[in-house]
Every structure is written in structure tokens, then in C-alpha cells.
Protein backbone atom coordinates (compact mmCIF):
# COMPACT_ATOMS: atom_id res chain seq x y z
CA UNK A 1 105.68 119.15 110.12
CA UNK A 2 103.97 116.21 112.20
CA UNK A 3 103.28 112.97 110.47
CA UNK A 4 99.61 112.51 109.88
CA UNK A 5 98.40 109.33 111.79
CA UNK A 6 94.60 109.51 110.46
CA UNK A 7 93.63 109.95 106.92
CA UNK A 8 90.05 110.81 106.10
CA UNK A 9 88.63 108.89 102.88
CA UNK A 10 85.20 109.16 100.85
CA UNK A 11 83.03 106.23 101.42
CA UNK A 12 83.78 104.89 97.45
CA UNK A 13 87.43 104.86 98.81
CA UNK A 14 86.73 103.75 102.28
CA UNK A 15 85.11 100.77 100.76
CA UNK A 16 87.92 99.78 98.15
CA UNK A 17 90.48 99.74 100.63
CA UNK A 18 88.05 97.40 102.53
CA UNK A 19 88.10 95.22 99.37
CA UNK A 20 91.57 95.56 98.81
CA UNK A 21 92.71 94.34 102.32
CA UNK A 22 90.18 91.47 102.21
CA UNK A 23 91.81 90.66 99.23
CA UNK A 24 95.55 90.98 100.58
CA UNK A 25 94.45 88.94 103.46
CA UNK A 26 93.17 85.85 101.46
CA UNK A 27 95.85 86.41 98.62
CA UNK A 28 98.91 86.42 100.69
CA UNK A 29 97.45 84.22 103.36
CA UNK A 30 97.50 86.70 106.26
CA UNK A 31 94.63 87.25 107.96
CA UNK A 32 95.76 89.70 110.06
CA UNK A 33 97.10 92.53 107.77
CA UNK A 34 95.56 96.03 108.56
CA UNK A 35 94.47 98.70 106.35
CA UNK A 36 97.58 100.81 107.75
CA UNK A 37 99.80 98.19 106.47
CA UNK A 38 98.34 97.89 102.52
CA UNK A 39 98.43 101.93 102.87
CA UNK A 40 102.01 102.07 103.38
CA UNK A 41 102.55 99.08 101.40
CA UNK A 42 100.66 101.09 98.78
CA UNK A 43 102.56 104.09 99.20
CA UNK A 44 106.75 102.21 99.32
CA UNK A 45 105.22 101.30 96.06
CA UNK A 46 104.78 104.06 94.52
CA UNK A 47 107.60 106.12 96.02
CA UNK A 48 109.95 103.00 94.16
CA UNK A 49 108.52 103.41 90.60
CA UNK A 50 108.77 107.49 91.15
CA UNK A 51 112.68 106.84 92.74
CA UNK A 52 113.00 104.68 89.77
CA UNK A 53 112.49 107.00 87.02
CA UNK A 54 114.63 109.67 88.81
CA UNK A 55 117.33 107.09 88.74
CA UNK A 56 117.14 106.51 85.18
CA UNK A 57 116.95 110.44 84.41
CA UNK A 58 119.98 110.76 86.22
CA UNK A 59 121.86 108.13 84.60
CA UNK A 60 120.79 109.52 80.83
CA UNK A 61 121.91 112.85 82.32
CA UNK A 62 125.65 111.91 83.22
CA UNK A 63 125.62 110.28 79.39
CA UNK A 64 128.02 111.94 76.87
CA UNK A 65 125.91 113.72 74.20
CA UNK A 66 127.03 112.36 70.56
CA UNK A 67 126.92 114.85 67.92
């Protein structure tokens, strides 16, 4: 399956992404950070706190059960 290289967003989200990376930009003092790069920033995020909790469901897995 090909990588999608264009997402299509509603105008409400269209326009908080615009706030968000104007934010970004003045927050973290770099003016030229694109929407691509808060997307995936957004996304390496998210994909951490999900790996995360996988991780710790694992490790409470491979725990001996006291009875």
C-alpha cells in the first residue's frame, strides 16, 4: 500500500493546524516549521504513548501470577 502524501482536512481542522503551527513556530522559535512537520510530529507522538502502553502490557504479562 502507497504512503499517502496529501491528506484532505475540514476547514475547522484546516484552520487549527494553521493555529497550531503558528504556535510551534513562535513557541519553539522556528519560523520555518511546516504543517507536514507538526503532522508527523503529531503523529511519533502518539504512536509513543500507544507503543508505551503495549510495553507495559507486556511486561505485566511475563509477571508470575500470585495466588
Amino acid at each position: 500500500m502507497p504512503y499517502r502524501k496529501r491528506l484532505t482536512l475540514d476547514t475547522a481542522t484546516a484552520r487549527s493546524l494553521r493555529k497550531l503551527v503558528k504556535w510551534r513556530r513562535s513557541e519553539f522559535g522556528k519560523p520555518d516549521l511546516t504543517e507536514e512537520q507538526v503532522v508527523a510530529s503529531l503523529v511519533e507522538q502518539e504512536w509513543q504513548a500507544i507503543d508505551q502502553m503495549y510495553q507495559k502490557a507486556a511486561e505485566i504479562a511475563q509477571e508470575p501470577y500470585i495466588f
